[in-house]
N, C-alpha and C. Protein backbone atom coordinates (compact mmCIF):
# COMPACT_ATOMS: atom_id res chain seq x y z
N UNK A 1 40.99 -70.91 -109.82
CA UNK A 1 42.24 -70.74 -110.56
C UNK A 1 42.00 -70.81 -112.07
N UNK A 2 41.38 -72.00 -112.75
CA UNK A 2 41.12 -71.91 -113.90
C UNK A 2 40.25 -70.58 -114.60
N UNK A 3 39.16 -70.27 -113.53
CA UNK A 3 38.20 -69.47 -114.01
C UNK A 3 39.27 -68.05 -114.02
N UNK A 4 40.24 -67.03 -113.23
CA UNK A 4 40.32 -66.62 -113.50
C UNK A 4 42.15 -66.48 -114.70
N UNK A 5 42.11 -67.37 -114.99
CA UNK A 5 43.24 -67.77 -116.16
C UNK A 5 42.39 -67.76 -117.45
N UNK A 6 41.05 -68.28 -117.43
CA UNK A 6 40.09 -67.99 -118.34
C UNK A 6 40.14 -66.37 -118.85
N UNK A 7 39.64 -66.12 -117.50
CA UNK A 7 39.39 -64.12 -117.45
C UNK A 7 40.46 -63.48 -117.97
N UNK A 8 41.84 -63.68 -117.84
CA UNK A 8 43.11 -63.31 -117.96
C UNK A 8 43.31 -63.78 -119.67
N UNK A 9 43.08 -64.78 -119.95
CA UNK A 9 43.09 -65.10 -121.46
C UNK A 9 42.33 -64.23 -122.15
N UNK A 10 40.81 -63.96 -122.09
CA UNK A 10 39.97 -63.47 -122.60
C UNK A 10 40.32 -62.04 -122.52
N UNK A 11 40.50 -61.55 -121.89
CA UNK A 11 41.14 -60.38 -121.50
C UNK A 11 42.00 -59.58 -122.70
N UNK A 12 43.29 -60.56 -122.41
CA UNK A 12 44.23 -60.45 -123.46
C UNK A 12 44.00 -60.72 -125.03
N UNK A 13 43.04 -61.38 -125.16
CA UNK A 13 42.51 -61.66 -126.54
C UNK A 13 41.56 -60.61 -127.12
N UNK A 14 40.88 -60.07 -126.13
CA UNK A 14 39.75 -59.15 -126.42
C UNK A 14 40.47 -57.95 -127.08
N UNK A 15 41.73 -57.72 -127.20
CA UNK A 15 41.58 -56.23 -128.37
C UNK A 15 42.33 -56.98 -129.71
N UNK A 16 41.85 -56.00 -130.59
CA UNK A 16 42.14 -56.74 -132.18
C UNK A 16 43.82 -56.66 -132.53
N UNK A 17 44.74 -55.57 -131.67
CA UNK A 17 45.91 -55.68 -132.07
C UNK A 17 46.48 -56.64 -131.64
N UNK A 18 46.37 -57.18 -129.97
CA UNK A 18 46.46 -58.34 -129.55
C UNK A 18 46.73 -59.24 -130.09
N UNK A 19 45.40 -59.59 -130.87
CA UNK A 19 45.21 -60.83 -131.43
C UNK A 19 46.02 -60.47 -132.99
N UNK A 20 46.50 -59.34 -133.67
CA UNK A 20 47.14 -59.48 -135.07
C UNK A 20 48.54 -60.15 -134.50
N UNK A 21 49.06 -59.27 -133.94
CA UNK A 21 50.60 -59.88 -133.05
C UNK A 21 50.79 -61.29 -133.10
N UNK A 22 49.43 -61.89 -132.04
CA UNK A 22 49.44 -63.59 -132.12
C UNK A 22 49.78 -64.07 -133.06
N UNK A 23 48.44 -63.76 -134.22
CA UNK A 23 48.52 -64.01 -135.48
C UNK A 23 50.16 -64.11 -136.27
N UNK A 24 50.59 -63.09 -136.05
CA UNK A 24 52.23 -62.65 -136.50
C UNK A 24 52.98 -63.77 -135.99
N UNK A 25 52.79 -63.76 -135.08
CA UNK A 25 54.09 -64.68 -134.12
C UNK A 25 53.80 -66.11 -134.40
N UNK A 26 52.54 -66.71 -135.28
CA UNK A 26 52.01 -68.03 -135.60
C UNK A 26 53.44 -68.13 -136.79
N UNK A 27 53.78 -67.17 -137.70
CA UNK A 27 54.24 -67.25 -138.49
C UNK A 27 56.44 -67.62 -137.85
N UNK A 28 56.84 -67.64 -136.92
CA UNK A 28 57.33 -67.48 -136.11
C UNK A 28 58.22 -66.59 -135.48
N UNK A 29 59.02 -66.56 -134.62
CA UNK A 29 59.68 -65.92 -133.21
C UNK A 29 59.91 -64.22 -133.92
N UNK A 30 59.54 -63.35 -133.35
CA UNK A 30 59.90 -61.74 -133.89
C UNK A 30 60.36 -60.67 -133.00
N UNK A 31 60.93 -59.37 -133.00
CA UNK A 31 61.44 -58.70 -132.12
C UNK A 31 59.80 -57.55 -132.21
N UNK A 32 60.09 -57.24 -131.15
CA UNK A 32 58.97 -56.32 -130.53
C UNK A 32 58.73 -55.45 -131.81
N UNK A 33 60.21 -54.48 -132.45
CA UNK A 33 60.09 -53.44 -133.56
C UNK A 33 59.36 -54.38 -134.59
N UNK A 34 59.73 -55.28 -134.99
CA UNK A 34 59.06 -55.65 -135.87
C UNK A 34 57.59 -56.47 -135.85
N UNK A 35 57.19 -56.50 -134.85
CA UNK A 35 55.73 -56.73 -134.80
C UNK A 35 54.94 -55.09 -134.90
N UNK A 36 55.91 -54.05 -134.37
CA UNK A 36 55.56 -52.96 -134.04
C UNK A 36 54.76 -52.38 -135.59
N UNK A 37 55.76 -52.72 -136.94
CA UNK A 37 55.69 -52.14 -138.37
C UNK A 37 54.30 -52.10 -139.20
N UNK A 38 53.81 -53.33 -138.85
CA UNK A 38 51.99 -52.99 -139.75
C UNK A 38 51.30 -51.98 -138.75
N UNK A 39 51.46 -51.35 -137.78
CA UNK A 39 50.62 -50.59 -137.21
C UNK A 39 50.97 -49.39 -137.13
N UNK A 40 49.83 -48.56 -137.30
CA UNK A 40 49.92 -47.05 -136.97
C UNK A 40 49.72 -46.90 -135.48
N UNK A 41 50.88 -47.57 -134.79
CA UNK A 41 51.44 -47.62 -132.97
C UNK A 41 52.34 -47.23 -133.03
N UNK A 42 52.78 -46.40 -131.81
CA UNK A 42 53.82 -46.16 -131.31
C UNK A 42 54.43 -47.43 -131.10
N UNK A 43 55.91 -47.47 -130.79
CA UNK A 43 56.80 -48.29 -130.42
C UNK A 43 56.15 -49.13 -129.03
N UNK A 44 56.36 -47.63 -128.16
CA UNK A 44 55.29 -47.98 -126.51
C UNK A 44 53.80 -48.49 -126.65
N UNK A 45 53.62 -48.18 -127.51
CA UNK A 45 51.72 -49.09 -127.43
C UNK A 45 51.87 -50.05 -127.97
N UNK A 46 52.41 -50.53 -128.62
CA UNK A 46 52.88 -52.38 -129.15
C UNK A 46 53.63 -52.54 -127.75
N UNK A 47 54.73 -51.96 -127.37
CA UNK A 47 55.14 -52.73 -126.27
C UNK A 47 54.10 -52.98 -125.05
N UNK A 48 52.93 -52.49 -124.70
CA UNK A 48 52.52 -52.57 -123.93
C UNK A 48 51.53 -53.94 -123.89
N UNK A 49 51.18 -53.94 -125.63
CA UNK A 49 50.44 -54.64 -126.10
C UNK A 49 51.01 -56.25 -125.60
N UNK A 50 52.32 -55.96 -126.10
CA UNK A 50 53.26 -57.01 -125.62
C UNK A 50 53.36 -57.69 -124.91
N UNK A 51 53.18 -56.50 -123.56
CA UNK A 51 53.36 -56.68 -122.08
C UNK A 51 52.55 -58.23 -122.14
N UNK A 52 51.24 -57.10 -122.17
CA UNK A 52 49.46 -57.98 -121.29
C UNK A 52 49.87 -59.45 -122.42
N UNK A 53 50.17 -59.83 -123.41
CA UNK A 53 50.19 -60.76 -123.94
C UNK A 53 51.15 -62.06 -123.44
N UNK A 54 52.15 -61.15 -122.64
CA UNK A 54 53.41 -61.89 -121.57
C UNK A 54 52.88 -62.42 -120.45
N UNK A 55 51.95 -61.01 -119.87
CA UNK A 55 51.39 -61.54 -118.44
C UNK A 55 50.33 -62.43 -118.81
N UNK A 56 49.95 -62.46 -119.83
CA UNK A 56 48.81 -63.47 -119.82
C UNK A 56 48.94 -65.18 -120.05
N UNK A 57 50.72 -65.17 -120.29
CA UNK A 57 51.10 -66.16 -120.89
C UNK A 57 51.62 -66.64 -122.16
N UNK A 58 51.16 -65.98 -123.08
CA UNK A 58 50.56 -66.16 -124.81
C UNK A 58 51.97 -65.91 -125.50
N UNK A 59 52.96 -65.41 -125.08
CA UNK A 59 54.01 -64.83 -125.53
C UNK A 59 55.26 -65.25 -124.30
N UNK A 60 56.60 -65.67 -124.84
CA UNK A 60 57.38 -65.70 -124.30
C UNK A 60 58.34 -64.40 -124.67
N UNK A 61 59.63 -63.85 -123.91
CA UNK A 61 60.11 -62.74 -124.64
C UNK A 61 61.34 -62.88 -124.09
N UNK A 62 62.73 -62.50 -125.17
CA UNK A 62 63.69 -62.93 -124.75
C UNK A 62 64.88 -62.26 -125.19
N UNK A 63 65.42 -61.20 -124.39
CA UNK A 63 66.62 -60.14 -124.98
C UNK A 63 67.48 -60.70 -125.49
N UNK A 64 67.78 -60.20 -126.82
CA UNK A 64 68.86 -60.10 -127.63
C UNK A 64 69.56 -58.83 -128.33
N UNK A 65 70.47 -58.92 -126.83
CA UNK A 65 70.69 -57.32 -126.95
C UNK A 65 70.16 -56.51 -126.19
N UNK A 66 69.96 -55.37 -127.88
CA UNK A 66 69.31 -54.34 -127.18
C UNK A 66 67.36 -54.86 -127.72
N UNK A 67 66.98 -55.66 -127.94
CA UNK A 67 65.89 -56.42 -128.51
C UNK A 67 65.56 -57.36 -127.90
N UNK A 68 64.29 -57.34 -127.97
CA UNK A 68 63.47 -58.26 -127.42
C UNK A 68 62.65 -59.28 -128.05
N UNK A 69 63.04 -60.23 -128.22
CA UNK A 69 62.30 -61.44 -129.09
C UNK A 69 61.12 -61.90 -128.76
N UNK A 70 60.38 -62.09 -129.32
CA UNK A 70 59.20 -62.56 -129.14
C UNK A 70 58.84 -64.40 -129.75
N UNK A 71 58.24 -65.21 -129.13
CA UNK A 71 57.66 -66.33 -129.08
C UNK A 71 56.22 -66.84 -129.06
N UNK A 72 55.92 -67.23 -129.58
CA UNK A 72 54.05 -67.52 -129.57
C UNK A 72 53.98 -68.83 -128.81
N UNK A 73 53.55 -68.99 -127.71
CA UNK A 73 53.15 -69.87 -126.85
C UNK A 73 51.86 -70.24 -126.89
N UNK A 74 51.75 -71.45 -127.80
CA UNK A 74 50.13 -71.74 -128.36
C UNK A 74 49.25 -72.53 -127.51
N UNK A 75 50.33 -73.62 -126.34
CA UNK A 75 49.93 -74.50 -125.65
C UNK A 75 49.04 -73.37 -124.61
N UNK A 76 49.35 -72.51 -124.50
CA UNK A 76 48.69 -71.69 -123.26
C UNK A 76 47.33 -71.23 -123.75
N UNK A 77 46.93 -71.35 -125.08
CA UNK A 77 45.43 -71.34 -125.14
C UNK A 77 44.80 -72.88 -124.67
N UNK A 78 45.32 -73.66 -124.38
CA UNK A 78 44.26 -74.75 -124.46
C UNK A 78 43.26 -74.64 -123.50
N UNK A 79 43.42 -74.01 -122.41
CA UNK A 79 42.27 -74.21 -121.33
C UNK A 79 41.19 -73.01 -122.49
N UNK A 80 41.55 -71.97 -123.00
CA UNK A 80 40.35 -71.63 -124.09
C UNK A 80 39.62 -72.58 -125.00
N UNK A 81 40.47 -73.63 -125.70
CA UNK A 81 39.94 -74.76 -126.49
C UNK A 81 38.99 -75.77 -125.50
N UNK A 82 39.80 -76.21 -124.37
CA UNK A 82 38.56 -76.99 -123.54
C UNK A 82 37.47 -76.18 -122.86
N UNK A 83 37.35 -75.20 -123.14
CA UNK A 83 36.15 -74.60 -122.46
C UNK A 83 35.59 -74.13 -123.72
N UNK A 84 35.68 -73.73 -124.77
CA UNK A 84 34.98 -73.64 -125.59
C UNK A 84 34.24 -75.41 -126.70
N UNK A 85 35.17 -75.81 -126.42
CA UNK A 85 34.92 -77.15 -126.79
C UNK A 85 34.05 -78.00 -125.83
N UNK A 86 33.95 -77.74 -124.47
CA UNK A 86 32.47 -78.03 -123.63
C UNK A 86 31.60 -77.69 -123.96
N UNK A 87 31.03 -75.73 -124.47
CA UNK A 87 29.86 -75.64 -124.65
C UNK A 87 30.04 -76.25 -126.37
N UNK A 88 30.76 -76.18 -126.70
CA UNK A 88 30.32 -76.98 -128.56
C UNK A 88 29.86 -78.20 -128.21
N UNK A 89 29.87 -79.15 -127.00
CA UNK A 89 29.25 -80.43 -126.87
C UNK A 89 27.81 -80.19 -126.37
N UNK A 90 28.09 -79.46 -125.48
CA UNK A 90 26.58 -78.61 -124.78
C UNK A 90 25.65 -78.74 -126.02
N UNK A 91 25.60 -77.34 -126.99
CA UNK A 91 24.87 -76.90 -127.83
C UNK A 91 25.19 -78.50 -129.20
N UNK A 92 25.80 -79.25 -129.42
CA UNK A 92 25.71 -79.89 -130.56
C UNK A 92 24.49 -81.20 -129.53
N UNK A 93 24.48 -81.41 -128.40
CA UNK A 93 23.65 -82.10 -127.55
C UNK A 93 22.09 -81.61 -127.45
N UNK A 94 21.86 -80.44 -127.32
CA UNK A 94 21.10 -79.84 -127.52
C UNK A 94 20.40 -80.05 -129.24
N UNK A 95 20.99 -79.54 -129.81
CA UNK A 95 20.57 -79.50 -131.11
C UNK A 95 20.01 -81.02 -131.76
N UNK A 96 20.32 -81.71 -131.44
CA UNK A 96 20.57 -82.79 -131.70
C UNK A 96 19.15 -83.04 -130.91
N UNK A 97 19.14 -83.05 -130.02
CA UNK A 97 17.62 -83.67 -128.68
C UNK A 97 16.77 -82.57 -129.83
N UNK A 98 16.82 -81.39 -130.08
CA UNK A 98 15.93 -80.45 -130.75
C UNK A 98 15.52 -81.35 -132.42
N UNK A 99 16.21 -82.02 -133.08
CA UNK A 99 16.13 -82.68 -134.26
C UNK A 99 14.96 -83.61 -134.28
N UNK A 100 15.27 -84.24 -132.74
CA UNK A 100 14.66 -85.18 -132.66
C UNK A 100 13.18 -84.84 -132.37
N UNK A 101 13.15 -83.84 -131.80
CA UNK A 101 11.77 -83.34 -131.48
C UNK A 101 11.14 -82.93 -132.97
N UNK A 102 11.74 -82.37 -133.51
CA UNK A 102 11.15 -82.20 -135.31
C UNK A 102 10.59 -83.05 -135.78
N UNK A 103 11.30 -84.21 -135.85
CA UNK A 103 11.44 -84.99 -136.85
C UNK A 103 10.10 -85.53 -136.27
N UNK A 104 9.57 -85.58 -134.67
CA UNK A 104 8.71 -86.60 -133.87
C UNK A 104 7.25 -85.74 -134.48
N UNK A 105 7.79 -84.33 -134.42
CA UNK A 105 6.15 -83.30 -134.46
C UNK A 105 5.81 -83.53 -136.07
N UNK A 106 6.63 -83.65 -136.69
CA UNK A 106 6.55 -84.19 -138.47
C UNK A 106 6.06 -85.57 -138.39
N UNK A 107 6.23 -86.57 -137.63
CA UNK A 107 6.16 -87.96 -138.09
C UNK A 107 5.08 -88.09 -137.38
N UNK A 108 4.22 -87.14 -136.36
CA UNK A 108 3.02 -87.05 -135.74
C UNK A 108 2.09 -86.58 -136.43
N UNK A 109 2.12 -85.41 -137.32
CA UNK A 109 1.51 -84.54 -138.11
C UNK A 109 1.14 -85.31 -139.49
N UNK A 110 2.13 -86.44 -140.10
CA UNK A 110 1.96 -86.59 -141.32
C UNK A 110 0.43 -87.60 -141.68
């Protein structure tokens, strides 16, 4: 389950308009047209953009009207933060055992 909510995040993050939108919606809540305006997109290719950002979680959306509001749902990255924040312990563990080996082949050598 996690692994593929991972896949589904990454997914949705992996194209760059995706992620400007996010970006947008950090600033807060917007209607679809107007996330639509910095891009040379159709109306329908932001909305679609929209979509995968809904199904993925990342976005809440909410008619008003004839409009559709948009929400940035930030808590739904965290399983990205704890899995990227495992291998940052991984590799800072690593690096760290690697220091030590330096410092041993230097304090052997001198």
């Amino acid at each position: 389950m996690v692994e593929q909510s991972l896949d589904t995040l990454f997914s949705a993050l992996a194209d760059p308009t995706r992620r400007a939108i996010l970006a947008s919606l950090s600033a807060g809540p917007k209607t679809v047209g107007e996330l639509a305006e910095p891009f040379d997109l159709s109306f329908a290719a932001v909305s679609k953009h929209v979509q995968v950002l809904g199904q993925a979680g990342l976005i809440a959306k909410r008619r008003h009207g004839r409009s559709i509001e948009c929400t940035l749902q930030p808590e739904r990255l965290r399983p990205l933060a704890t899995w990227i924040s495992d291998y940052e312990r991984f590799w800072n563990e690593r690096l760290d055992e690697l220091e030590t080996v330096i410092k041993d082949i230097k304090r052997r050598s001198s």
